[in-house]
N, C-alpha and C. Protein backbone atom coordinates (compact mmCIF):
# COMPACT_ATOMS: atom_id res chain seq x y z
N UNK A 1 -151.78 9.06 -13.29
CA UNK A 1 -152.10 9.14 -14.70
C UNK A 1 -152.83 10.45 -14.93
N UNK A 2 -152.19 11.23 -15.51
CA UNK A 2 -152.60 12.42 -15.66
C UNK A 2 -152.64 12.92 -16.82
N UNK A 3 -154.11 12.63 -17.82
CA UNK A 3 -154.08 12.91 -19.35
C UNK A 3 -155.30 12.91 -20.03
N UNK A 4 -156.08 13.78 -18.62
CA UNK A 4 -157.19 14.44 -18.91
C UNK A 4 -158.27 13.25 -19.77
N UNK A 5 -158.71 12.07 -18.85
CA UNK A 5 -159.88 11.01 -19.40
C UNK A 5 -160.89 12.04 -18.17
N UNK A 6 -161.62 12.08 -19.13
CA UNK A 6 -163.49 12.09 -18.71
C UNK A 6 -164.33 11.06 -18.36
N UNK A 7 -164.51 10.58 -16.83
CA UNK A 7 -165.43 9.75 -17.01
C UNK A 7 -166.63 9.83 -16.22
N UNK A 8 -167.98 9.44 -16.50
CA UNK A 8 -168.95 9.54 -15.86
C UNK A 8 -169.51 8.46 -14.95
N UNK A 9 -169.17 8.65 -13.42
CA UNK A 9 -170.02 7.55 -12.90
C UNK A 9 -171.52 7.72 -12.49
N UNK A 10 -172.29 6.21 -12.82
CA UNK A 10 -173.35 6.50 -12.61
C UNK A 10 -173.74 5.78 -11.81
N UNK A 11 -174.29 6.26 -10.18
CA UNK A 11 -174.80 5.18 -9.37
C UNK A 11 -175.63 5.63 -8.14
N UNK A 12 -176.92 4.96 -8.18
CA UNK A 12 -177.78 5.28 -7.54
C UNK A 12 -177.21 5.36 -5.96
N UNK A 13 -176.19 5.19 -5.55
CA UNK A 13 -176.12 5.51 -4.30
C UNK A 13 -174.71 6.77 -4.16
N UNK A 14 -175.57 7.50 -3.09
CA UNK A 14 -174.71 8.86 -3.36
C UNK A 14 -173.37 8.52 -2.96
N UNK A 15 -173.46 7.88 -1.78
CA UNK A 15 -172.01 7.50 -1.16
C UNK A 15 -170.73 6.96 -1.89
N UNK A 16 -171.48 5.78 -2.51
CA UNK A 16 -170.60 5.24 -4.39
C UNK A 16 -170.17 5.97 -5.14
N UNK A 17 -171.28 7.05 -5.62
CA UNK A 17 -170.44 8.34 -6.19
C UNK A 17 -169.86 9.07 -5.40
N UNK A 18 -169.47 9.57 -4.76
CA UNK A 18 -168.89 10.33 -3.96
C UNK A 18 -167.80 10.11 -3.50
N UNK A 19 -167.61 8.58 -3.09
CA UNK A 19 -166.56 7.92 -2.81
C UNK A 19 -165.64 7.92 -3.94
N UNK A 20 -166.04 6.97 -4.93
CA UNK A 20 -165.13 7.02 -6.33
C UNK A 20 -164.99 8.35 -6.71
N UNK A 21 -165.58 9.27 -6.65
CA UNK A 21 -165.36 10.68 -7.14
C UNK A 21 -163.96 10.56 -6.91
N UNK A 22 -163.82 10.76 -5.30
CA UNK A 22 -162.64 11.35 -4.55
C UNK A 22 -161.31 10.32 -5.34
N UNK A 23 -161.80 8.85 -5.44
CA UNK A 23 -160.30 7.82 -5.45
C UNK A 23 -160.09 8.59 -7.22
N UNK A 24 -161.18 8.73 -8.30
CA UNK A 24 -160.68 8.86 -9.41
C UNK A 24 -160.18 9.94 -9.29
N UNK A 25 -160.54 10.87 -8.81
CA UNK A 25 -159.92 12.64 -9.22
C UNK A 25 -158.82 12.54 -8.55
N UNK A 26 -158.64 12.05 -7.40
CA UNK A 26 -156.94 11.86 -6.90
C UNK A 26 -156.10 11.37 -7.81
N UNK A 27 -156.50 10.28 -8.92
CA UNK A 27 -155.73 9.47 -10.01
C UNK A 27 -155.33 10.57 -11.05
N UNK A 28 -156.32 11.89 -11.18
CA UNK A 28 -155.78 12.56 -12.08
C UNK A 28 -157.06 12.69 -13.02
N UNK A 29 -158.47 11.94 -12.60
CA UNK A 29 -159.41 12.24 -13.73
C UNK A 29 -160.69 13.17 -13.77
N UNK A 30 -161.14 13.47 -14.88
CA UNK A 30 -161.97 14.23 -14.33
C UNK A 30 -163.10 13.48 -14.49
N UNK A 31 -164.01 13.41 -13.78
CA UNK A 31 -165.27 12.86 -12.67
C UNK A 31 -166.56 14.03 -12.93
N UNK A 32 -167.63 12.96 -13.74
CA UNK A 32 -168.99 13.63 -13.33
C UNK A 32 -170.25 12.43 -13.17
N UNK A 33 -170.92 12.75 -12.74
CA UNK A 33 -171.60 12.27 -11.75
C UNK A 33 -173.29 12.15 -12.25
N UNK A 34 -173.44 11.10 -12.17
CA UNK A 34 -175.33 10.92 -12.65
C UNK A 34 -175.78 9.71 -11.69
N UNK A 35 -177.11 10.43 -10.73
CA UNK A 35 -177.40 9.64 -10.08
C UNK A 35 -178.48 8.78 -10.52
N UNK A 36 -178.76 8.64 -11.75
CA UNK A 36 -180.15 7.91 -12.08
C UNK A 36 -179.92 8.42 -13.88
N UNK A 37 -180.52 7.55 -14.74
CA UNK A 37 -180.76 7.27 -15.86
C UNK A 37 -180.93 9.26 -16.62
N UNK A 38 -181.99 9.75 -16.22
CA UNK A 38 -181.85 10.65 -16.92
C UNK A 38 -180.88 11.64 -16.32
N UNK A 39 -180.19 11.88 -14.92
CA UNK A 39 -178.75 12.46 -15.39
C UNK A 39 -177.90 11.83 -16.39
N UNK A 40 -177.87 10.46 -16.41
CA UNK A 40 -176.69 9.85 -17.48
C UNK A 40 -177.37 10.40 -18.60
N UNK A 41 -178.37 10.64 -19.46
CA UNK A 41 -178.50 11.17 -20.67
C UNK A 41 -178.25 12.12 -20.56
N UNK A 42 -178.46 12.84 -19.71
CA UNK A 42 -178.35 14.60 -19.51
C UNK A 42 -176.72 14.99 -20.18
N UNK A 43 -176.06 14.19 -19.01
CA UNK A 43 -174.68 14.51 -19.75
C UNK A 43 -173.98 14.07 -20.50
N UNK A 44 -174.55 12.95 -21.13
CA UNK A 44 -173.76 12.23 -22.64
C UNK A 44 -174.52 13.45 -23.86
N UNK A 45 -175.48 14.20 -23.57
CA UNK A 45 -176.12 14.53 -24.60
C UNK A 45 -175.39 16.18 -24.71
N UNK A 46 -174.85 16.04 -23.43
CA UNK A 46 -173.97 17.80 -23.56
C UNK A 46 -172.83 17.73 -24.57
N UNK A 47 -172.10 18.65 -25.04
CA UNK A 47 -171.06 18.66 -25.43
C UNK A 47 -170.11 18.44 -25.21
N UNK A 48 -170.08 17.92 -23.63
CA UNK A 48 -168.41 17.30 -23.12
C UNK A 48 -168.13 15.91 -23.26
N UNK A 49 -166.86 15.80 -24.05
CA UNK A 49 -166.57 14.74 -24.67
C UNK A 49 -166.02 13.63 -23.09
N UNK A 50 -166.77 12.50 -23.38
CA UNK A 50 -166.71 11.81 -22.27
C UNK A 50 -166.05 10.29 -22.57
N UNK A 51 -165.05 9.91 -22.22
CA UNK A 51 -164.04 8.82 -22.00
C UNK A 51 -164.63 7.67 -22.10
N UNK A 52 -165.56 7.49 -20.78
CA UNK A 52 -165.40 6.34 -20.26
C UNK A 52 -167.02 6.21 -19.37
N UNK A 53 -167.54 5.20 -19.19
CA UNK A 53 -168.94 5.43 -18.08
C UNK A 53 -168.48 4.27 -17.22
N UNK A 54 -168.91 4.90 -16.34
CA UNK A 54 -168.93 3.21 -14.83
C UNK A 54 -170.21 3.56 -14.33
N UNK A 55 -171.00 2.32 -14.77
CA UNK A 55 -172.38 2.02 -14.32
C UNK A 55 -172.82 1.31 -14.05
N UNK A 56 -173.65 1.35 -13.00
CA UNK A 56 -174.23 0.52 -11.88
C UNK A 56 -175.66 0.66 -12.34
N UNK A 57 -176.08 -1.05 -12.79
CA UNK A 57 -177.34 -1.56 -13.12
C UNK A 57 -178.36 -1.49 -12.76
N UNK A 58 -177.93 -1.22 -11.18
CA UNK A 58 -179.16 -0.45 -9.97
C UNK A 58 -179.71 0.45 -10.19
N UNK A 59 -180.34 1.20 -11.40
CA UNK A 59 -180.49 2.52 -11.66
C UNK A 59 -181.66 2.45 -11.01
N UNK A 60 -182.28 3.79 -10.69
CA UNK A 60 -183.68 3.35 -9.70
C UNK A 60 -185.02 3.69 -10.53
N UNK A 61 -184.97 4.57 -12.24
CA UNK A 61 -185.72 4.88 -13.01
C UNK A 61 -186.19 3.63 -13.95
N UNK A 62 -185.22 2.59 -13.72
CA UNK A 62 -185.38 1.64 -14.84
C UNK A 62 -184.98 0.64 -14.70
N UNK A 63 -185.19 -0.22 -15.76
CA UNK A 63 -184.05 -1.52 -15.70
C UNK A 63 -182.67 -1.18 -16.91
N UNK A 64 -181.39 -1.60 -15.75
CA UNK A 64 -180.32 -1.23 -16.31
C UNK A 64 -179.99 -1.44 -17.68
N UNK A 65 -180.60 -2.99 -17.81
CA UNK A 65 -179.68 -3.33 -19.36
C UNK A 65 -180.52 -2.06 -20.60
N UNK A 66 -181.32 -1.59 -20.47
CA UNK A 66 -182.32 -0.92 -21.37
C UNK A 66 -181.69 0.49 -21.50
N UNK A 67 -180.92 1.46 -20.28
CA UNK A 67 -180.22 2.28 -20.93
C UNK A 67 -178.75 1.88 -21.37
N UNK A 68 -178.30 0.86 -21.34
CA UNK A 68 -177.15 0.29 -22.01
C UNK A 68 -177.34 -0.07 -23.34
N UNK A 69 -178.23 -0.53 -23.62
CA UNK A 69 -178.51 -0.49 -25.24
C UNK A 69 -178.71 1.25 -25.84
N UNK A 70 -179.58 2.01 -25.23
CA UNK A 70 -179.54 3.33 -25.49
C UNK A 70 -178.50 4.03 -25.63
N UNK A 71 -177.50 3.89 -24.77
CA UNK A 71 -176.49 4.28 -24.20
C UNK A 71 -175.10 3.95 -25.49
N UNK A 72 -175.60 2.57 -25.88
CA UNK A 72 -174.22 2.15 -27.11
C UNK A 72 -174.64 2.59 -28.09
N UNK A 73 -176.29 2.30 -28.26
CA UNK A 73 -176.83 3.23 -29.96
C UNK A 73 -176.65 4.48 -30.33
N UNK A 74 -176.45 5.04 -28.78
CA UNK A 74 -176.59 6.99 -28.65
C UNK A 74 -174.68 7.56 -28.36
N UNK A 75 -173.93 6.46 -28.40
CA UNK A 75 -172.49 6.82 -28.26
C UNK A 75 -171.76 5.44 -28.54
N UNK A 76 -171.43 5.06 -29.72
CA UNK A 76 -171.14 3.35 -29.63
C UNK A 76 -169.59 3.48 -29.39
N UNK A 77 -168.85 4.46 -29.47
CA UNK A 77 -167.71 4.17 -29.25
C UNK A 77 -166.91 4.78 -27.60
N UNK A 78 -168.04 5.18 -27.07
CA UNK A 78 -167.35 5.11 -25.52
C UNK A 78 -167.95 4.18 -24.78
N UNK A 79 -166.60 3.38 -24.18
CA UNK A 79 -166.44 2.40 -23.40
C UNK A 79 -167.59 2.07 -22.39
N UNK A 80 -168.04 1.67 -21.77
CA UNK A 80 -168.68 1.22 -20.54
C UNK A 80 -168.41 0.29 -19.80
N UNK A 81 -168.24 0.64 -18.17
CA UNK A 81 -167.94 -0.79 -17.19
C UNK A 81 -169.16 -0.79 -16.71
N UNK A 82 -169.50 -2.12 -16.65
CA UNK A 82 -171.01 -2.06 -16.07
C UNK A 82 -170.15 -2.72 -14.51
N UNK A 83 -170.48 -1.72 -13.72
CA UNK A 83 -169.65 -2.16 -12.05
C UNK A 83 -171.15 -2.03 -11.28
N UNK A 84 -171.48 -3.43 -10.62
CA UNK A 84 -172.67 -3.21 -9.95
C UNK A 84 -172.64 -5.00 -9.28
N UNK A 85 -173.68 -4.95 -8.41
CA UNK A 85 -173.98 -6.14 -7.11
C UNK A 85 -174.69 -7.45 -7.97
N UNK A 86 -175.34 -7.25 -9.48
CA UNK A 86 -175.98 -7.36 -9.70
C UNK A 86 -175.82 -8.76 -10.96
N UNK A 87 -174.77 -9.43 -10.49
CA UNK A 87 -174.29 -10.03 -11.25
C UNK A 87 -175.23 -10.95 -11.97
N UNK A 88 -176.18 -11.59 -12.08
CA UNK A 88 -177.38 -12.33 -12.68
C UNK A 88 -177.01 -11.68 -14.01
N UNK A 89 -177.12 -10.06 -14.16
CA UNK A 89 -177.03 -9.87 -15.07
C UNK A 89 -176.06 -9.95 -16.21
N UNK A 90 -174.63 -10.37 -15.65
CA UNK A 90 -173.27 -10.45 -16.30
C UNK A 90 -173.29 -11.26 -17.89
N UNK A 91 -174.10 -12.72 -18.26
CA UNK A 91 -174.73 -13.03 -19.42
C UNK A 91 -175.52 -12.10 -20.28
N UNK A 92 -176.07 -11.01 -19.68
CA UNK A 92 -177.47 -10.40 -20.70
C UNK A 92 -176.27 -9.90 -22.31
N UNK A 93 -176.95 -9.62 -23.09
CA UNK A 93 -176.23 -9.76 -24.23
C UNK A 93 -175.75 -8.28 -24.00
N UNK A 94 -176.64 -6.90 -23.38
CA UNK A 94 -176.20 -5.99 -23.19
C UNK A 94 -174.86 -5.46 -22.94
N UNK A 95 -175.14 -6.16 -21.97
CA UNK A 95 -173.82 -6.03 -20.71
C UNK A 95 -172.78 -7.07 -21.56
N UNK A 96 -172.97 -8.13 -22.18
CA UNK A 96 -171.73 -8.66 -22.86
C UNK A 96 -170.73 -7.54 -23.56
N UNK A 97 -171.61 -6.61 -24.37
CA UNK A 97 -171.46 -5.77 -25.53
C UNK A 97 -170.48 -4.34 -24.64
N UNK A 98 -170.89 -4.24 -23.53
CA UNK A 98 -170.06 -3.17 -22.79
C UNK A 98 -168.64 -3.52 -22.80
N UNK A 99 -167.77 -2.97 -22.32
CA UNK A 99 -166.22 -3.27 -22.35
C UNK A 99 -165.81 -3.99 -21.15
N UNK A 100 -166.57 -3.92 -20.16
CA UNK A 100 -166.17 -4.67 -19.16
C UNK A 100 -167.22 -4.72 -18.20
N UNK A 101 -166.94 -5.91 -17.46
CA UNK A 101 -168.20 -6.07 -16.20
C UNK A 101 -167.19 -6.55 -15.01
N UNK A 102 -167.61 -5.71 -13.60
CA UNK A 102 -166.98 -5.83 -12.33
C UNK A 102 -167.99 -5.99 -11.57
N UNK A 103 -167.89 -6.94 -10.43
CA UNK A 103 -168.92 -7.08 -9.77
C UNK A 103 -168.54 -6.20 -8.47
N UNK A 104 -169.43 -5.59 -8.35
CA UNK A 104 -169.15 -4.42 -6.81
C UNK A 104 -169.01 -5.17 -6.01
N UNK A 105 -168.25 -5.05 -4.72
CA UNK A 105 -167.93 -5.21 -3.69
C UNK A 105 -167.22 -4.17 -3.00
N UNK A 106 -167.27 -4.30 -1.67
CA UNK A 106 -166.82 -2.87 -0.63
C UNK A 106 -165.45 -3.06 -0.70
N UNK A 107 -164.58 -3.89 -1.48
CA UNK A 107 -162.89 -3.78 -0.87
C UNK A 107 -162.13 -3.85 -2.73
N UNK A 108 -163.10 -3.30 -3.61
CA UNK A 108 -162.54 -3.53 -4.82
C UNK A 108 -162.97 -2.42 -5.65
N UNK A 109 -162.00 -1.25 -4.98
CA UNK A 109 -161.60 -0.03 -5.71
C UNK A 109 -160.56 0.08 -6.97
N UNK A 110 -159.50 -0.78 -6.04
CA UNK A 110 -157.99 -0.83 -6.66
C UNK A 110 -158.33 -1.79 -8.15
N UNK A 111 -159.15 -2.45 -7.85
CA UNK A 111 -159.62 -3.51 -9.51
C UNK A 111 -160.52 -2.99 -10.33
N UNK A 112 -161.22 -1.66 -9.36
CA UNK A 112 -161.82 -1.17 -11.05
C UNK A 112 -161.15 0.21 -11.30
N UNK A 113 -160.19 0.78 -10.55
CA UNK A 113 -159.16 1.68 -10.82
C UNK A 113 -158.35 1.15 -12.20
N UNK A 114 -157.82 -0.29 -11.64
CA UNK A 114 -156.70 -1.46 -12.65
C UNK A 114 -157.73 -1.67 -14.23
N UNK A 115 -159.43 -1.77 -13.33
CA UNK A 115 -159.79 -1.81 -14.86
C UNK A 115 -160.19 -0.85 -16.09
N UNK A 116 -160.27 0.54 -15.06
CA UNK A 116 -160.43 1.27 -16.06
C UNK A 116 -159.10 1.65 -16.89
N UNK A 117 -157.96 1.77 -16.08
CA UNK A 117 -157.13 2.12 -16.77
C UNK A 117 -156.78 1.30 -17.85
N UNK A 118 -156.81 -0.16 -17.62
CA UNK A 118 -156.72 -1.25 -18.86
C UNK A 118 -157.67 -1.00 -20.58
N UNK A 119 -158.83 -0.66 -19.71
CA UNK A 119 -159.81 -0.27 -20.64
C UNK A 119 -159.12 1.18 -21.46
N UNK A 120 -159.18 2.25 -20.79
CA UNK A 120 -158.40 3.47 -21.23
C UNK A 120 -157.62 2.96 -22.23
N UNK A 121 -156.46 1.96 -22.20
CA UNK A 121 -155.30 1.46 -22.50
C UNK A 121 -155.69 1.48 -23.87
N UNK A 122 -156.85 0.60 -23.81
CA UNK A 122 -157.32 -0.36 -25.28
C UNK A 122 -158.01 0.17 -26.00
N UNK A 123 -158.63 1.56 -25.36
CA UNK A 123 -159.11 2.26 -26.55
C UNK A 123 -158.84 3.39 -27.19
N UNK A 124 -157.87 4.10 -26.34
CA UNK A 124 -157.13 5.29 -26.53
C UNK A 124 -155.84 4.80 -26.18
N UNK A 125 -155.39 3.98 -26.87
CA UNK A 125 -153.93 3.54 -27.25
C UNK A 125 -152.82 4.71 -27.38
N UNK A 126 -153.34 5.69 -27.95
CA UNK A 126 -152.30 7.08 -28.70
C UNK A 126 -152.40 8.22 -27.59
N UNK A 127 -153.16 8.06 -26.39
CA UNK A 127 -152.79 9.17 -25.84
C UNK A 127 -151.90 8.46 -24.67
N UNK A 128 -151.83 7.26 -24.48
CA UNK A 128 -150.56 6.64 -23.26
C UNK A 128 -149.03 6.42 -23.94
N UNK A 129 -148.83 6.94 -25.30
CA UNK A 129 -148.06 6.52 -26.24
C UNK A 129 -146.70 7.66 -25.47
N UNK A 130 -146.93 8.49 -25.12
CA UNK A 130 -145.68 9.40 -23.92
C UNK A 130 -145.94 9.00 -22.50
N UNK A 131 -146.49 8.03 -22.51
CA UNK A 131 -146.18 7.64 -20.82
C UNK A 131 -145.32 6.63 -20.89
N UNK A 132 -144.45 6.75 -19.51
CA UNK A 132 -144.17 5.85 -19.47
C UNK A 132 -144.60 4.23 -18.51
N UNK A 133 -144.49 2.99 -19.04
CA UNK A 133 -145.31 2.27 -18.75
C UNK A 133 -144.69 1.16 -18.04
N UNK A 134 -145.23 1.69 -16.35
CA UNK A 134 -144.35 0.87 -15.33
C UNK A 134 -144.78 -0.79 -15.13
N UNK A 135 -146.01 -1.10 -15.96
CA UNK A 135 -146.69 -2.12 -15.59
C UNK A 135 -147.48 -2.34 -16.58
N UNK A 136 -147.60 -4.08 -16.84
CA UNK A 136 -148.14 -4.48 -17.93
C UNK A 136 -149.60 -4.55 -17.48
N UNK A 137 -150.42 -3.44 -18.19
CA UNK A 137 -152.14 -4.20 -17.69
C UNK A 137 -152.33 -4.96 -19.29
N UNK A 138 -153.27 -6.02 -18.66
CA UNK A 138 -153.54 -6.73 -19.84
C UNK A 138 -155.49 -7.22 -19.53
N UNK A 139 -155.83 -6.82 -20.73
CA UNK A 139 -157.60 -6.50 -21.38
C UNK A 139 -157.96 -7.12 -22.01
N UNK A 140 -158.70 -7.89 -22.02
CA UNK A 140 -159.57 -8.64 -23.22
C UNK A 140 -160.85 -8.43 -23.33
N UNK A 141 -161.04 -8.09 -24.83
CA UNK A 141 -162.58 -7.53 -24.65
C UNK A 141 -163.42 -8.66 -24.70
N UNK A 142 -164.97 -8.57 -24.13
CA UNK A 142 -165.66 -9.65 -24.16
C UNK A 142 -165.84 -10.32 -25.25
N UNK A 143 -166.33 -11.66 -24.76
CA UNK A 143 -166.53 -12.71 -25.98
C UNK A 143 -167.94 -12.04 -26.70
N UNK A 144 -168.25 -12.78 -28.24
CA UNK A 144 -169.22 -12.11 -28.63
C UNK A 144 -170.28 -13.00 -28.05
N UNK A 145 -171.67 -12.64 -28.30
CA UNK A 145 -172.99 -13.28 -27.68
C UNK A 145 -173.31 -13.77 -28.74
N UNK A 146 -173.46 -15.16 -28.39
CA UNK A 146 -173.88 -16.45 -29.56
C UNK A 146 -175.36 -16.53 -29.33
């Protein structure tokens, strides 16, 4: 998939970033990198228009759900996967409000590869509109918080 999405992962462990760096930029995307809360502001607040975030709740400056509210007030229309160990948190109303939640594990690349692109799918509908589409992904955005 090659059609220039921006996305920023954010995760306190270097190896996580580093790793996904390599699997997304092989996919064709471009990849930047925040290891803690104030890189993620650093670069939502630059001028490069950014896709997509995959973030891990583990941030080590804070508690996660608190720049996720910042994070939707300060950009409400790019996506967020909240991908992290940390599942307790998967109910918080925060994390409902993000576009998707994956729970990390060491053998589930290929499912948040499958989910970002699903996500991509559903919100930038018009730039996959010249691809062609070998496979049905199918997305549902979260339920709302009652």
């Amino acid at each position: 998939m090659d059609l220039n999405f921006t996305i920023i992962i954010a995760d306190k462990n270097r190896h996580v970033r580093e790793f996904l760096k390599r699997e997304f930029e092989s996919a064709g995307f471009i990849i930047l990198l925040a290891k803690d809360e104030a890189e993620l502001m650093s670069l939502m607040e630059t001028q490069i228009e950014t896709d997509l975030i995959i973030y891990d709740l583990e941030a080590p400056t804070s508690e996660g759900t608190e720049i996720l509210e910042q994070l939707m007030d300060f950009k409400p229309f790019t996506p967020i996967i909240v991908h992290t160990l940390l599942t307790e948190y998967s109910g918080h109303q925060d994390v409902q409000r993000a576009a998707a939640f994956l729970e990390k594990t060491g053998a589930n690349v290929d499912d948040l590869k499958r989910l970002v692109e699903a996500v991509l799918r559903h919100f930038y509908p018009a730039r996959f509109q010249d691809q062609a589409i070998d496979h049905l992904v199918t997305w549902k955005p979260p339920a709302p918080v009652r």
